[in-house]
N, C-alpha and C. Protein backbone atom coordinates (compact mmCIF):
# COMPACT_ATOMS: atom_id res chain seq x y z
N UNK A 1 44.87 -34.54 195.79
CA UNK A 1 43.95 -33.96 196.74
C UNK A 1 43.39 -35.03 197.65
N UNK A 2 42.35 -34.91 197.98
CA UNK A 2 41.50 -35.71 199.02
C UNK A 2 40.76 -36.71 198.57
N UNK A 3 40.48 -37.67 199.07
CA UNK A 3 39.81 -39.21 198.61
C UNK A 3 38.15 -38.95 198.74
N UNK A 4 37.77 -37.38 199.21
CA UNK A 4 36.15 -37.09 199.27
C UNK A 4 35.99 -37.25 200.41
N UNK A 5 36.31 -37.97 201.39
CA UNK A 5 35.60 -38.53 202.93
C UNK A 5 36.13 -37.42 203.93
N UNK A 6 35.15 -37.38 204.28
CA UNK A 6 34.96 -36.01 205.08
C UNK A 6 35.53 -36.42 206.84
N UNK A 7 36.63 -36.63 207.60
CA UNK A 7 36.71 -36.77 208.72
C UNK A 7 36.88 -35.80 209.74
N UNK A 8 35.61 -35.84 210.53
CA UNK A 8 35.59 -34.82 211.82
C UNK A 8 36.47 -34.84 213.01
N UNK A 9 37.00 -33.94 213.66
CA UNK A 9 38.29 -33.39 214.08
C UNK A 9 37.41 -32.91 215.25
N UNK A 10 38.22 -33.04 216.65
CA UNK A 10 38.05 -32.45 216.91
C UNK A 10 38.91 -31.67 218.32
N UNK A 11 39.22 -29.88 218.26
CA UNK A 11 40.56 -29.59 218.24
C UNK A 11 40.16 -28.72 220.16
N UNK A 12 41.10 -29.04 220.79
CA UNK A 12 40.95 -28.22 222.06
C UNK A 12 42.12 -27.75 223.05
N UNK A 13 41.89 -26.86 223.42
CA UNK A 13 43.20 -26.25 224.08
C UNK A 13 43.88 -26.60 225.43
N UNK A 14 44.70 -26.88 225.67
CA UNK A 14 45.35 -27.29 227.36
C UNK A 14 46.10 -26.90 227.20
N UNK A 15 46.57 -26.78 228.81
CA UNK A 15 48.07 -25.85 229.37
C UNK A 15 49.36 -26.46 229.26
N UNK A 16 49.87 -25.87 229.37
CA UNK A 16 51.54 -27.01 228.82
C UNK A 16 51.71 -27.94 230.14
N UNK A 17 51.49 -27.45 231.27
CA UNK A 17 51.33 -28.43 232.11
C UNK A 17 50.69 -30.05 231.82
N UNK A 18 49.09 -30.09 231.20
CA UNK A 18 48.50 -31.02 230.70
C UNK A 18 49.23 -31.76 229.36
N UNK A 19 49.86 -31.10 229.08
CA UNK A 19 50.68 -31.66 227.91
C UNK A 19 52.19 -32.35 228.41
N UNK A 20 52.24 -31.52 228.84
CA UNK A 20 53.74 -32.23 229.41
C UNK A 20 53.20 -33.37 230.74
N UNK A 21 52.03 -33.52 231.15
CA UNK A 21 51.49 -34.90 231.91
C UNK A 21 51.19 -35.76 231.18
N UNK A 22 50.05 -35.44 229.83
CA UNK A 22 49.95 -36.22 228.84
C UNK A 22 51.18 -36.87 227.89
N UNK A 23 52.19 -36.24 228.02
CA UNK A 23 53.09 -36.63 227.07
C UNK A 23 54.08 -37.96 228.22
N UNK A 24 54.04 -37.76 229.41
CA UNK A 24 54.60 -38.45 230.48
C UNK A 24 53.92 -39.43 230.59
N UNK A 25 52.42 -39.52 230.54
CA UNK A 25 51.40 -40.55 231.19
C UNK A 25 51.14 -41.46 230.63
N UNK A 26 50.97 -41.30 229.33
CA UNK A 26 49.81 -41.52 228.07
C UNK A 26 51.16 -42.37 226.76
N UNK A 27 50.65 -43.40 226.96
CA UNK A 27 51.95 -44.00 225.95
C UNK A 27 51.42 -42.84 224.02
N UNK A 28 52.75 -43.15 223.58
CA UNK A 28 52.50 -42.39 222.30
C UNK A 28 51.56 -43.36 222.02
N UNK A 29 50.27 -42.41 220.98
CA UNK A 29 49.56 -43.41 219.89
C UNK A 29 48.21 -43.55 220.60
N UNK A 30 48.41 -43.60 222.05
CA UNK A 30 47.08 -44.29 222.83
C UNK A 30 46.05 -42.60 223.28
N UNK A 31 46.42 -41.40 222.85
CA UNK A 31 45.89 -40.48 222.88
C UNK A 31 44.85 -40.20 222.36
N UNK A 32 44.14 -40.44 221.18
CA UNK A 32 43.01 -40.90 220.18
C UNK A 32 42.40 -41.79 220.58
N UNK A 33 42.75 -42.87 220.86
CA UNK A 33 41.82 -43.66 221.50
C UNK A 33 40.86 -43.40 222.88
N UNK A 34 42.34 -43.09 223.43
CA UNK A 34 41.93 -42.70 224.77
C UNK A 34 40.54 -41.59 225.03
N UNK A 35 40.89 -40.52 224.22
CA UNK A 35 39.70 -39.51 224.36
C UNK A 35 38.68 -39.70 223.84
N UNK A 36 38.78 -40.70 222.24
CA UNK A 36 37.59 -40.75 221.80
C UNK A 36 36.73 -42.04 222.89
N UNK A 37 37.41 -42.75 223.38
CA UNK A 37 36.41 -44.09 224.29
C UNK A 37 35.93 -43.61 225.23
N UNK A 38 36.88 -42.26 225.89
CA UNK A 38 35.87 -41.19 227.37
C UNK A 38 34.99 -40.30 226.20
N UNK A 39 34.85 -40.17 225.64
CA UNK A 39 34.20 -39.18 224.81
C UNK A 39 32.64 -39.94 224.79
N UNK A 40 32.88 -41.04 223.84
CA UNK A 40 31.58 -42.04 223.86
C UNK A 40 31.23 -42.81 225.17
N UNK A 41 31.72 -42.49 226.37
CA UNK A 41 31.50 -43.21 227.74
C UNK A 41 30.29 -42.31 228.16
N UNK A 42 30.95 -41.16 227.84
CA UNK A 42 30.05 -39.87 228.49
C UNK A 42 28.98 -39.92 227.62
N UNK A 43 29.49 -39.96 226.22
CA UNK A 43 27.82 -39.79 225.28
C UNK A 43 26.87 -41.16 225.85
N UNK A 44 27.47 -42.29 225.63
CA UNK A 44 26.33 -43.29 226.74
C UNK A 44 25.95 -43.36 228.07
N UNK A 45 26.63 -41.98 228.53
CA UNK A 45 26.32 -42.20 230.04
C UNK A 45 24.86 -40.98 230.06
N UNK A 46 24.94 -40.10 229.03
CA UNK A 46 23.81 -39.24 228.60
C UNK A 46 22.20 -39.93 228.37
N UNK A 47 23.05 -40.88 227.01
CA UNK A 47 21.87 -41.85 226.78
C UNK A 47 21.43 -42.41 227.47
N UNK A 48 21.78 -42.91 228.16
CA UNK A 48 21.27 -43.98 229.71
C UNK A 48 20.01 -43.37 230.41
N UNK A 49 20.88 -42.26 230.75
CA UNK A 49 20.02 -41.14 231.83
C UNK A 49 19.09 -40.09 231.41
N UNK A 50 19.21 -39.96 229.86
CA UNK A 50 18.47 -39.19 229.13
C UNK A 50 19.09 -37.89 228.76
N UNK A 51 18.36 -37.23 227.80
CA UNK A 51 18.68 -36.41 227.43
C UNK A 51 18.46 -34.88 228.28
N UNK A 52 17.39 -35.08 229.24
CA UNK A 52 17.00 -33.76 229.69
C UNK A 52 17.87 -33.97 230.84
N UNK A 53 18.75 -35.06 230.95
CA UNK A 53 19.73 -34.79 232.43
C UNK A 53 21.53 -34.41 231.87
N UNK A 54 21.28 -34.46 230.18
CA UNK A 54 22.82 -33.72 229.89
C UNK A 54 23.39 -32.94 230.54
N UNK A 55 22.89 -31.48 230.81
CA UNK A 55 23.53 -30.79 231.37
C UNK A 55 24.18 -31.22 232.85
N UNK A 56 23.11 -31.76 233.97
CA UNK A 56 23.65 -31.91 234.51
C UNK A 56 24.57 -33.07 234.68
N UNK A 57 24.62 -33.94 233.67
CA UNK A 57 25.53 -35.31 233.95
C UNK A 57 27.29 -33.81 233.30
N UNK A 58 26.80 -33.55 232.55
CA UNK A 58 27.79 -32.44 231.94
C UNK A 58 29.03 -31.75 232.82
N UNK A 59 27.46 -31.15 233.81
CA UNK A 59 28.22 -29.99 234.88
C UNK A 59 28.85 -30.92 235.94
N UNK A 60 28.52 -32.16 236.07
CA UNK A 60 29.03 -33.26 237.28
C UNK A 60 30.62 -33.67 236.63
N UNK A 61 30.96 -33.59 235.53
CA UNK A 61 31.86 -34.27 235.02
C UNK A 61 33.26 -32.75 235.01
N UNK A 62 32.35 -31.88 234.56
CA UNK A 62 33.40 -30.38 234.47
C UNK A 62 34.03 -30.31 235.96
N UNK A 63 33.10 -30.16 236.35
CA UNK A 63 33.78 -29.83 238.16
C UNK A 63 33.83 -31.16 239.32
N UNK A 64 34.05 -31.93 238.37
CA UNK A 64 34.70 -33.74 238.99
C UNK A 64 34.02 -33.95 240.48
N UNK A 65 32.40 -33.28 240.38
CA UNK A 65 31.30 -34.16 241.17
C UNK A 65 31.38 -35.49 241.21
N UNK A 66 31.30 -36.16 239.49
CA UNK A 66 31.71 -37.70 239.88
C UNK A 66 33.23 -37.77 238.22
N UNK A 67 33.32 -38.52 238.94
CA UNK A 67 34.98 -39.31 238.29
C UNK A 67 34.50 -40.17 237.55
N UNK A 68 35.52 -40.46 236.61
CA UNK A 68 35.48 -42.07 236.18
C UNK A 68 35.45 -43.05 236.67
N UNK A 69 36.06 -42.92 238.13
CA UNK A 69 36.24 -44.08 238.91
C UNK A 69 34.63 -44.06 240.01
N UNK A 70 34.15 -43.00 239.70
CA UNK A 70 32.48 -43.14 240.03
C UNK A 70 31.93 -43.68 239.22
N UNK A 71 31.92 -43.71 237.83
CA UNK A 71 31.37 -44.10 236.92
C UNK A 71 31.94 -45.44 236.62
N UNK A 72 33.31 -45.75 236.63
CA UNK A 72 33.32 -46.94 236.64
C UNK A 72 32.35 -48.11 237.76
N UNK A 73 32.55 -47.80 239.20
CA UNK A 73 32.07 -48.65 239.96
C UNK A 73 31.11 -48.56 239.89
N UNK A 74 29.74 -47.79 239.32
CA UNK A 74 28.50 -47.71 239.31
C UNK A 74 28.21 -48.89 238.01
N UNK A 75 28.97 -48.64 237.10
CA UNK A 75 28.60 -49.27 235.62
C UNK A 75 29.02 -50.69 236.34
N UNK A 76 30.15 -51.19 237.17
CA UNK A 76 30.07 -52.53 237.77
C UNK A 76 28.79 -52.93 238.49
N UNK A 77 28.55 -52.01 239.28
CA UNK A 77 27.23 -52.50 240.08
C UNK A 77 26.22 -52.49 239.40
N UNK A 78 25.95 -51.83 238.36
CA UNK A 78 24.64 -52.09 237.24
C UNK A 78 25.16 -53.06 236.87
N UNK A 79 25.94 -53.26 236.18
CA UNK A 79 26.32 -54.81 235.39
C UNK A 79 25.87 -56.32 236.14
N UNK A 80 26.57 -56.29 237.67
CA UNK A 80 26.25 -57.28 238.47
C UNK A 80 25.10 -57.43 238.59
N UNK A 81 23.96 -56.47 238.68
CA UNK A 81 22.23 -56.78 238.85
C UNK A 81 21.72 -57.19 237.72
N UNK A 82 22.54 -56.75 236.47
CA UNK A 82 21.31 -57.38 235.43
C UNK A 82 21.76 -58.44 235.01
């Protein structure tokens, strides 16, 4: 059976289109990583800005108000000031 340790999963649906880009784009193996490091980008990009601005950092990210590549160059220009 199981070693006791409980590991959280977590499971979501895309179109075969996204799959067949992901399977083209995305070297094997680097898929897990990949989502979980945007996963925790976004959870610190929450923390940063707080909690009562989730939703909208949320709704900016669903309908690609800002990108990663917004978020990247912003997190450069914070970096350079402090």
């Amino acid at each position: 059976m199981g070693n006791g340790r409980y590991t959280p999963r977590l499971s979501i649906d895309i179109t075969h289109e996204t799959q067949k880009r992901l399977q083209d784009l995305i070297p094997w193996g680097s898929t897990k990583p990949l989502i979980t490091s945007l996963l925790d980008q976004a959870l610190d990009l929450i923390d940063k800005v707080g909690r009562e601005n989730s939703n909208l950092i949320i709704a900016a990210l669903i309908s690609r108000r800002i990108s990663i590549v917004d978020l990247i160059k912003n997190y450069d220009t914070s970096e350079k000031k402090s």
